[in-house]
PDB file of N, CA and C in Angstrom:
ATOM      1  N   UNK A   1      25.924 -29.046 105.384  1.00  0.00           N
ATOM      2  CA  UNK A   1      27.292 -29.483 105.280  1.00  0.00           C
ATOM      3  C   UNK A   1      28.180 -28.387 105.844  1.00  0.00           C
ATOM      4  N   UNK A   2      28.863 -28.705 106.686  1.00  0.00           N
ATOM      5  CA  UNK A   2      29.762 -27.789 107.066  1.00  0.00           C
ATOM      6  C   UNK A   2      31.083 -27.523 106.505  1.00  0.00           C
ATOM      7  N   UNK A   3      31.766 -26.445 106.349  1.00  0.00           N
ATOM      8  CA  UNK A   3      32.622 -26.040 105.681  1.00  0.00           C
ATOM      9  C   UNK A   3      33.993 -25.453 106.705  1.00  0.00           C
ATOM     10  N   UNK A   4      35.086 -25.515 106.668  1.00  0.00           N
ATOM     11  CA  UNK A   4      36.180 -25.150 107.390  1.00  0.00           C
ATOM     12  C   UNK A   4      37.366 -25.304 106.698  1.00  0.00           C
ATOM     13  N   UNK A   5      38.209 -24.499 107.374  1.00  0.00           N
ATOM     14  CA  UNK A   5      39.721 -24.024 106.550  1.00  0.00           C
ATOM     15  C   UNK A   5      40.790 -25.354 106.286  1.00  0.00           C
ATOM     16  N   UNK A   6      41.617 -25.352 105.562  1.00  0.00           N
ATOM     17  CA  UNK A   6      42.665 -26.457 106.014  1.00  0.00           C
ATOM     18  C   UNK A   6      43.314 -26.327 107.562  1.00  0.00           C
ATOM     19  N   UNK A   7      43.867 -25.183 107.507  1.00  0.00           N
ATOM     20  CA  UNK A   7      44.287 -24.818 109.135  1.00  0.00           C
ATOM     21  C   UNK A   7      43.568 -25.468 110.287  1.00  0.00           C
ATOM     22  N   UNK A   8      42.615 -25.180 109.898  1.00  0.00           N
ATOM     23  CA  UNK A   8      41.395 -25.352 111.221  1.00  0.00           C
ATOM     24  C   UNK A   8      41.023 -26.903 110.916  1.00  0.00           C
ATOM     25  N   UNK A   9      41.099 -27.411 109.618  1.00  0.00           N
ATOM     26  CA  UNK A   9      41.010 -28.724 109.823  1.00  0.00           C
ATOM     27  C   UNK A   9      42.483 -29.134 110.705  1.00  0.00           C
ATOM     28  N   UNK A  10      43.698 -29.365 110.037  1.00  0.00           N
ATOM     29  CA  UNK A  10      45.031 -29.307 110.923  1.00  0.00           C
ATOM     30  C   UNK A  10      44.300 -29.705 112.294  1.00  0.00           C
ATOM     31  N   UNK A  11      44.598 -28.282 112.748  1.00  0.00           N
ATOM     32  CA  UNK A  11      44.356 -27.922 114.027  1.00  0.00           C
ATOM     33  C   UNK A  11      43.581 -28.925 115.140  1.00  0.00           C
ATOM     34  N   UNK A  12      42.330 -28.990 114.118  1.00  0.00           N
ATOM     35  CA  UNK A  12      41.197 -29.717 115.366  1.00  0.00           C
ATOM     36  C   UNK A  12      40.984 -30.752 114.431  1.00  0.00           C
ATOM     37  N   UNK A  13      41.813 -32.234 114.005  1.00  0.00           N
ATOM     38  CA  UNK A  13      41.353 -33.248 113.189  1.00  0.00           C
ATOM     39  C   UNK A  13      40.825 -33.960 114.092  1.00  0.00           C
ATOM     40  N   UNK A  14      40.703 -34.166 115.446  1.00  0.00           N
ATOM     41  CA  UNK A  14      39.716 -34.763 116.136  1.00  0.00           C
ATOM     42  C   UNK A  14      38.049 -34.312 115.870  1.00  0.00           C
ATOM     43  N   UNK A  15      38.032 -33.330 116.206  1.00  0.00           N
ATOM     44  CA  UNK A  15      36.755 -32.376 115.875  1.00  0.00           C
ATOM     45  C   UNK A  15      35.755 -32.511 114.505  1.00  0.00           C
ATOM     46  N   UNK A  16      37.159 -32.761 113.536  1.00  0.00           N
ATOM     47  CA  UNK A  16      36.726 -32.787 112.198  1.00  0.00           C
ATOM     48  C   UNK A  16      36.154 -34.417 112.198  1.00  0.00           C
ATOM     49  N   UNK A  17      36.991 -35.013 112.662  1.00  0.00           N
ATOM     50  CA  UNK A  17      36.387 -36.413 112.237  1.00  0.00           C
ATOM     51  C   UNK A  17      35.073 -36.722 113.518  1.00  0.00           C
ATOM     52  N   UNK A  18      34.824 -35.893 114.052  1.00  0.00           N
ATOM     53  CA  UNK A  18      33.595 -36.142 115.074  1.00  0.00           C
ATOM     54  C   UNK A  18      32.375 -35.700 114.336  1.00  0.00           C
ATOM     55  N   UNK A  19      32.517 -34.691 113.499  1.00  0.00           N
ATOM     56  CA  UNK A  19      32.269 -33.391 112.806  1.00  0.00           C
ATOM     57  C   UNK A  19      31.223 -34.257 111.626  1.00  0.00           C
ATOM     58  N   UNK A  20      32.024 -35.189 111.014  1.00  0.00           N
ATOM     59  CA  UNK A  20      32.333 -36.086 109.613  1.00  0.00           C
ATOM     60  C   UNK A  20      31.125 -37.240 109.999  1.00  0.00           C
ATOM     61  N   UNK A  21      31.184 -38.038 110.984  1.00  0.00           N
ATOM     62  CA  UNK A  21      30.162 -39.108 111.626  1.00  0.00           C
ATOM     63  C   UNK A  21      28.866 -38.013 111.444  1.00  0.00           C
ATOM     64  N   UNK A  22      28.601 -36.991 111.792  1.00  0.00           N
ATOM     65  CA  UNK A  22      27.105 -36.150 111.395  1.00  0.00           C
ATOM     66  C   UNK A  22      26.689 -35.737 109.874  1.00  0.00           C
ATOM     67  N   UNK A  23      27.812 -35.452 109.412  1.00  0.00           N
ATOM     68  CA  UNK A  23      27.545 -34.530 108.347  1.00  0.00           C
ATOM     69  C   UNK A  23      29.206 -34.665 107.440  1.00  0.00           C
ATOM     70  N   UNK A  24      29.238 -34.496 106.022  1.00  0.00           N
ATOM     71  CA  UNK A  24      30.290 -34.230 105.115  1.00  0.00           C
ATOM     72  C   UNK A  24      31.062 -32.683 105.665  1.00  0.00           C
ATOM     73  N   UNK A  25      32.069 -32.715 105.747  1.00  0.00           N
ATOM     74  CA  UNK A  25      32.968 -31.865 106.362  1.00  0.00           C
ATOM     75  C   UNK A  25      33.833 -31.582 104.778  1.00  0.00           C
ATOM     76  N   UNK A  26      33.538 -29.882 104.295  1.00  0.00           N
ATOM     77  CA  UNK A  26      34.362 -29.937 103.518  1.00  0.00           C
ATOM     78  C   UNK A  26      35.206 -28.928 103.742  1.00  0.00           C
ATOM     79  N   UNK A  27      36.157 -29.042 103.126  1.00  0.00           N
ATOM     80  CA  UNK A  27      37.730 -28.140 103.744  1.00  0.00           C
ATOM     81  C   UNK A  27      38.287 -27.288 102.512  1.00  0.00           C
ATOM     82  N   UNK A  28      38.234 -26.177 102.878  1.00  0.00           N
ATOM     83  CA  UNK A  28      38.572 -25.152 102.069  1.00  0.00           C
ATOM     84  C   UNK A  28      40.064 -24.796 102.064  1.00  0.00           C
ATOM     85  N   UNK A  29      40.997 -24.232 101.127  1.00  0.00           N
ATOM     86  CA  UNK A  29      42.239 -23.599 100.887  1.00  0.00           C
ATOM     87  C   UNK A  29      41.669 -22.406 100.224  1.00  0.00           C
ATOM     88  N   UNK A  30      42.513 -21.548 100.611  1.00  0.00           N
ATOM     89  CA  UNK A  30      42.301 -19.965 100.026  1.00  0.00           C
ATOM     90  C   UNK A  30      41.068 -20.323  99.308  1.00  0.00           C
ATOM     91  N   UNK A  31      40.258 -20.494 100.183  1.00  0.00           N
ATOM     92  CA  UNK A  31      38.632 -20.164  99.823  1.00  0.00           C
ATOM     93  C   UNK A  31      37.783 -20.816  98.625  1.00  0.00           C
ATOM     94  N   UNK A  32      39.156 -22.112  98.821  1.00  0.00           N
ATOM     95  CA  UNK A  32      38.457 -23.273  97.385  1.00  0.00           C
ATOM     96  C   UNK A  32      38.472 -24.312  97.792  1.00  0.00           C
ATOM     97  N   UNK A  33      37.269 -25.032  97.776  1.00  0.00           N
ATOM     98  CA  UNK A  33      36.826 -26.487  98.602  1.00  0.00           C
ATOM     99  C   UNK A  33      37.774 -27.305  97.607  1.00  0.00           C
ATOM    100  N   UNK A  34      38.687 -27.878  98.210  1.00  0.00           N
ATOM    101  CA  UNK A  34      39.672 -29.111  98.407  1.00  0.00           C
ATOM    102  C   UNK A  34      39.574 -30.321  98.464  1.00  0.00           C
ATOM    103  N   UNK A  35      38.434 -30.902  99.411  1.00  0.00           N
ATOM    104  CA  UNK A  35      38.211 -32.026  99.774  1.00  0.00           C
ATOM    105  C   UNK A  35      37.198 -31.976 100.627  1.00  0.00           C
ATOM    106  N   UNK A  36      36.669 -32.922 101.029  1.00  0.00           N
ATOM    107  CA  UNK A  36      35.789 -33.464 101.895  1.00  0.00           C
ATOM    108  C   UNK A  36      35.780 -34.654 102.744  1.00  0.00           C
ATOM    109  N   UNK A  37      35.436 -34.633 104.092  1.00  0.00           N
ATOM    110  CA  UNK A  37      35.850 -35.573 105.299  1.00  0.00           C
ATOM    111  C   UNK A  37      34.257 -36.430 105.014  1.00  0.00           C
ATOM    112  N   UNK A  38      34.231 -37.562 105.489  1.00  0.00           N
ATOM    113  CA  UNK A  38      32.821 -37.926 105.659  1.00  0.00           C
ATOM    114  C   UNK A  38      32.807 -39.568 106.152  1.00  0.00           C
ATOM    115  N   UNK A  39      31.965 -39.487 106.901  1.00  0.00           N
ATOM    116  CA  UNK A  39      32.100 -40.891 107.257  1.00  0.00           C
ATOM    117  C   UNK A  39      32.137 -42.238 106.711  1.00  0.00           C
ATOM    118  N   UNK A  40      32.633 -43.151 107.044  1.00  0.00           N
ATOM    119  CA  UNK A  40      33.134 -44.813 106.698  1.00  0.00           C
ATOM    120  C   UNK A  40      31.949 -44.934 105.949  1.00  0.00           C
ATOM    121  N   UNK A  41      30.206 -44.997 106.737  1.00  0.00           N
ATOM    122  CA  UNK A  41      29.756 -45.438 106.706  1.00  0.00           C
ATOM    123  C   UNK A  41      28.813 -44.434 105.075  1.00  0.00           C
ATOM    124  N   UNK A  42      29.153 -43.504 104.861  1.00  0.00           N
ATOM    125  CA  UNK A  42      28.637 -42.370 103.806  1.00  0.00           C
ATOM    126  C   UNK A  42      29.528 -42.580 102.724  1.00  0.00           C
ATOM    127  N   UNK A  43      30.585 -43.068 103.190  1.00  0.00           N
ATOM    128  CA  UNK A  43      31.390 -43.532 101.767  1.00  0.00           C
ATOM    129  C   UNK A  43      31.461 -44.706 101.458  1.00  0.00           C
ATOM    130  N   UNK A  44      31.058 -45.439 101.684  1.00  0.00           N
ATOM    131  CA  UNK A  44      30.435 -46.701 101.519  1.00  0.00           C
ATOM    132  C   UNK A  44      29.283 -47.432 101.232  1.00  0.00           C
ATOM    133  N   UNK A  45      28.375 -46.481 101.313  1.00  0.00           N
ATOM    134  CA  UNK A  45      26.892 -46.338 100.686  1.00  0.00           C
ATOM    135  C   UNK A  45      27.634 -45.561  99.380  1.00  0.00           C
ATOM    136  N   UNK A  46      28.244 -44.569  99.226  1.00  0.00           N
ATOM    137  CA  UNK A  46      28.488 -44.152  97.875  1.00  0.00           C
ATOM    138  C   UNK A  46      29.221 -44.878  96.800  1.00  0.00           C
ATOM    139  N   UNK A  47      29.981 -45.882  97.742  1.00  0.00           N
ATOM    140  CA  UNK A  47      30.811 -46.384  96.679  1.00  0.00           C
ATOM    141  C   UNK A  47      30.095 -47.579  96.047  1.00  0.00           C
ATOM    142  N   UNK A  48      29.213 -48.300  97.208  1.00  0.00           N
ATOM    143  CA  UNK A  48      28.214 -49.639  96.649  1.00  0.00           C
ATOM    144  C   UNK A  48      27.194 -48.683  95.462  1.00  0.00           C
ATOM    145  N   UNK A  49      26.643 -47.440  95.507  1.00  0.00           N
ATOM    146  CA  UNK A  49      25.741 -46.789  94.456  1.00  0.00           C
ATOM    147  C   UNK A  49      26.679 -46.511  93.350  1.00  0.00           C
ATOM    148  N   UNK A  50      28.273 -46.443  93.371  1.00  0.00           N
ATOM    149  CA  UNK A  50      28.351 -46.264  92.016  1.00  0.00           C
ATOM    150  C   UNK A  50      28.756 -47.436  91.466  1.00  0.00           C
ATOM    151  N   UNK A  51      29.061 -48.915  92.247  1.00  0.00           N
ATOM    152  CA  UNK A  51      29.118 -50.219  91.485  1.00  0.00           C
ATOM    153  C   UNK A  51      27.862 -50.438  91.025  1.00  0.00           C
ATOM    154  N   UNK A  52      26.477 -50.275  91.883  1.00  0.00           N
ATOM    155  CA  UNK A  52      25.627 -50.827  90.997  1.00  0.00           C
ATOM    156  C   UNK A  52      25.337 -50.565  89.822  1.00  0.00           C
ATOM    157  N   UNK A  53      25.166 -48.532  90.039  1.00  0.00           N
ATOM    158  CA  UNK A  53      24.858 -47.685  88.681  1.00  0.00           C
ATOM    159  C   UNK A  53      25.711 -48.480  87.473  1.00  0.00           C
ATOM    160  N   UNK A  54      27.466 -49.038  88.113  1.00  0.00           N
ATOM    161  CA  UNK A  54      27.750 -49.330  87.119  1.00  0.00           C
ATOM    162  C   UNK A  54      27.583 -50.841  86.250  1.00  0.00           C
ATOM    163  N   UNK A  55      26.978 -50.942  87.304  1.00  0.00           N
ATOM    164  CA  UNK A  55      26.556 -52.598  86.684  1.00  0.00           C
ATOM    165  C   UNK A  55      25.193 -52.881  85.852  1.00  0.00           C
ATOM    166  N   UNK A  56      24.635 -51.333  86.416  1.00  0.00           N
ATOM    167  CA  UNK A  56      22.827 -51.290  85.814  1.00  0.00           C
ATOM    168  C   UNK A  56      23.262 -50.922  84.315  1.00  0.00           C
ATOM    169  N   UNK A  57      24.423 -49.676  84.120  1.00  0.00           N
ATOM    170  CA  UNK A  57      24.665 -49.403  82.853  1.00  0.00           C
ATOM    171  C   UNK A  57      25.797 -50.535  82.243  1.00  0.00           C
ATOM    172  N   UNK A  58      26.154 -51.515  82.289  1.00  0.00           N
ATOM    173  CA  UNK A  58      26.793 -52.940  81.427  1.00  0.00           C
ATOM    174  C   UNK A  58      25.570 -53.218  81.166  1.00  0.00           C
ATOM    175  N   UNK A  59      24.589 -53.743  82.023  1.00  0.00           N
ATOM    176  CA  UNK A  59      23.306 -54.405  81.852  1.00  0.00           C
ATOM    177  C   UNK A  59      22.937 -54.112  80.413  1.00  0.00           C
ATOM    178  N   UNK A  60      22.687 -52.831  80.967  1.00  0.00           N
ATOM    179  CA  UNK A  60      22.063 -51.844  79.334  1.00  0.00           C
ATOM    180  C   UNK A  60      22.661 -52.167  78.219  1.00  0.00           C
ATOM    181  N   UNK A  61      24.113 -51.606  78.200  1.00  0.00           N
ATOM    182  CA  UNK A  61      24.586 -51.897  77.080  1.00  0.00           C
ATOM    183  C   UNK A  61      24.478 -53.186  76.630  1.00  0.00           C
ATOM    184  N   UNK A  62      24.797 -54.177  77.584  1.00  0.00           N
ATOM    185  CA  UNK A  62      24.978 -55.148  77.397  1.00  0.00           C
ATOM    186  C   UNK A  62      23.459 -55.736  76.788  1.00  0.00           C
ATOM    187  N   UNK A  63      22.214 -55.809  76.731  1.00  0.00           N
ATOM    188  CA  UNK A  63      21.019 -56.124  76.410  1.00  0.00           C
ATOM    189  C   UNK A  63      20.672 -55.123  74.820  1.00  0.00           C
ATOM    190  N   UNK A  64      21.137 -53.960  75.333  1.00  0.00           N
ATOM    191  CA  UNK A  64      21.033 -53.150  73.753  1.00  0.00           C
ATOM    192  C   UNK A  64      21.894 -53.809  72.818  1.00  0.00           C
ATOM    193  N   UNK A  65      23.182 -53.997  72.722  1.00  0.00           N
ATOM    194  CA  UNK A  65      24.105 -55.300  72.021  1.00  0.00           C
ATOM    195  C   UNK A  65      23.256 -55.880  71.850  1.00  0.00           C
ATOM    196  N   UNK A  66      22.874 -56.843  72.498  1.00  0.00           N
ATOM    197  CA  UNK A  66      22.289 -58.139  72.374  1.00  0.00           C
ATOM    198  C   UNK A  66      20.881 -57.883  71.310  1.00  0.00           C
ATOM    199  N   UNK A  67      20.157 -57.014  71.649  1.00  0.00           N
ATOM    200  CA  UNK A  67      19.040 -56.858  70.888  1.00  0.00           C
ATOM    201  C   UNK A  67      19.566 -56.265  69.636  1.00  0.00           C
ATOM    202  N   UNK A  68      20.536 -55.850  69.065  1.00  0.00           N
ATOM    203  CA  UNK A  68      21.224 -55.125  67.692  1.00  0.00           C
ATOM    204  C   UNK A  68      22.007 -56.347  66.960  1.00  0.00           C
ATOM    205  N   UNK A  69      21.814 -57.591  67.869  1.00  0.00           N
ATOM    206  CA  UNK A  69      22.119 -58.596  67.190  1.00  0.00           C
ATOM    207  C   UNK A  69      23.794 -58.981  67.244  1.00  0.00           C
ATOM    208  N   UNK A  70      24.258 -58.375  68.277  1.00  0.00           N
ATOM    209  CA  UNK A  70      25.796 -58.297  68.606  1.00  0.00           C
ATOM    210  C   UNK A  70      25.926 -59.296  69.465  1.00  0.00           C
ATOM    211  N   UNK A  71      26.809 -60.369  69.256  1.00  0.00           N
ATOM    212  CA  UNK A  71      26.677 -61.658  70.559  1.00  0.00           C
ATOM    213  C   UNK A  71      28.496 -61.564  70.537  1.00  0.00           C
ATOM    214  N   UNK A  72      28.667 -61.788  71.679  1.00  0.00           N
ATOM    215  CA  UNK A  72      30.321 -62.348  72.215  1.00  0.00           C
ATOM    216  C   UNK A  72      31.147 -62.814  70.822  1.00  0.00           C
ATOM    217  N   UNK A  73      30.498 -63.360  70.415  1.00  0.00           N
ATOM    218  CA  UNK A  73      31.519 -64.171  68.960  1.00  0.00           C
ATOM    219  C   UNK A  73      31.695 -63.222  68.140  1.00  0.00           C
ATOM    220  N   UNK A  74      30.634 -62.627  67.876  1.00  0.00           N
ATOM    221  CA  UNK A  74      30.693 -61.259  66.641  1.00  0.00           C
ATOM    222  C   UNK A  74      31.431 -60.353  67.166  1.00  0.00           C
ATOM    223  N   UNK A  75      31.612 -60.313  68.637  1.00  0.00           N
ATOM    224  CA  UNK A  75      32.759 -59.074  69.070  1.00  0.00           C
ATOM    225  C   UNK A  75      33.627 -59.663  69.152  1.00  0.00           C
ATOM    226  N   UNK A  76      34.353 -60.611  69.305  1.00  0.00           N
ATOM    227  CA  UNK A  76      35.290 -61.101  69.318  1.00  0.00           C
ATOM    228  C   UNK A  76      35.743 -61.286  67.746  1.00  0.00           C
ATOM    229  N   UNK A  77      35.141 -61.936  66.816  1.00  0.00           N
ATOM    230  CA  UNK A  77      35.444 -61.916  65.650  1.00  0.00           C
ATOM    231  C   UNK A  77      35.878 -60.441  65.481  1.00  0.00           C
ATOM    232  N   UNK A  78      35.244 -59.395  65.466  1.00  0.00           N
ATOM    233  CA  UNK A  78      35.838 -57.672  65.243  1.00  0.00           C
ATOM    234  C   UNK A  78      36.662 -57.602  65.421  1.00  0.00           C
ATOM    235  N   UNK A  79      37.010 -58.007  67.241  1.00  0.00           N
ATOM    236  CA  UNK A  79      38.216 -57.528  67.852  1.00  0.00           C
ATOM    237  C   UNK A  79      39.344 -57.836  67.204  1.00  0.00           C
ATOM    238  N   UNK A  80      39.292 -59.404  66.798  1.00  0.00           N
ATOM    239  CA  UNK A  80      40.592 -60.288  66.129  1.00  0.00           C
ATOM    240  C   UNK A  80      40.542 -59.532  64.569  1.00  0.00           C
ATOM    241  N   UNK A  81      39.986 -58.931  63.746  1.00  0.00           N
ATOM    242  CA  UNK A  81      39.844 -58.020  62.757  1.00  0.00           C
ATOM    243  C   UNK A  81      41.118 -57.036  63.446  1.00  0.00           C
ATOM    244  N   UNK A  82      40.776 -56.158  64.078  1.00  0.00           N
ATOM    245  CA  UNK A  82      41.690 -55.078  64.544  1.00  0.00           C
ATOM    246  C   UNK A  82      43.088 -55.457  64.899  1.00  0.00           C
ATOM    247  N   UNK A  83      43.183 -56.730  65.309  1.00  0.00           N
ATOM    248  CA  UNK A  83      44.452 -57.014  65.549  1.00  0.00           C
ATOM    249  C   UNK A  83      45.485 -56.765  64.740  1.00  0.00           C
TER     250      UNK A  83
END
């Protein structure tokens, strides 16, 4: 992963985003990573892995509920409790 200044990002944002299609481009300020450049296609594989993760963990919960004997009505009955 390559690493470069804000300046030098500035400077050469062509470069950077040529830079970004190979590899995560991360950009430093007074010597503290800031952010990171990275391609369409790398952030988009990341973002579909954290819907699934988050759909694998509802699953879970959602089946652990279910096996503890917790169904939609019984949470709903709670919920209307709290009201």
């Amino acid at each position: 992963m390559r690493t470069i200044s804000a300046t030098e990002a500035k400077q050469g944002l062509a470069g950077v985003l040529d830079a970004a299609m190979r590899e995560p481009v991360v950009i430093q300020r007074q010597k503290r990573n800031v952010a990171v450049v990275l391609s369409m296609q790398d952030y988009e594989r990341l973002t579909r892995l954290n819907v699934s993760e988050f759909q694998r963990f509802c699953d879970r919960v959602g089946n652990d509920a279910a096996a503890s004997g917790l169904s939609e009505e019984t949470l709903n009955q709670l919920l209307a409790r709290d009201d």
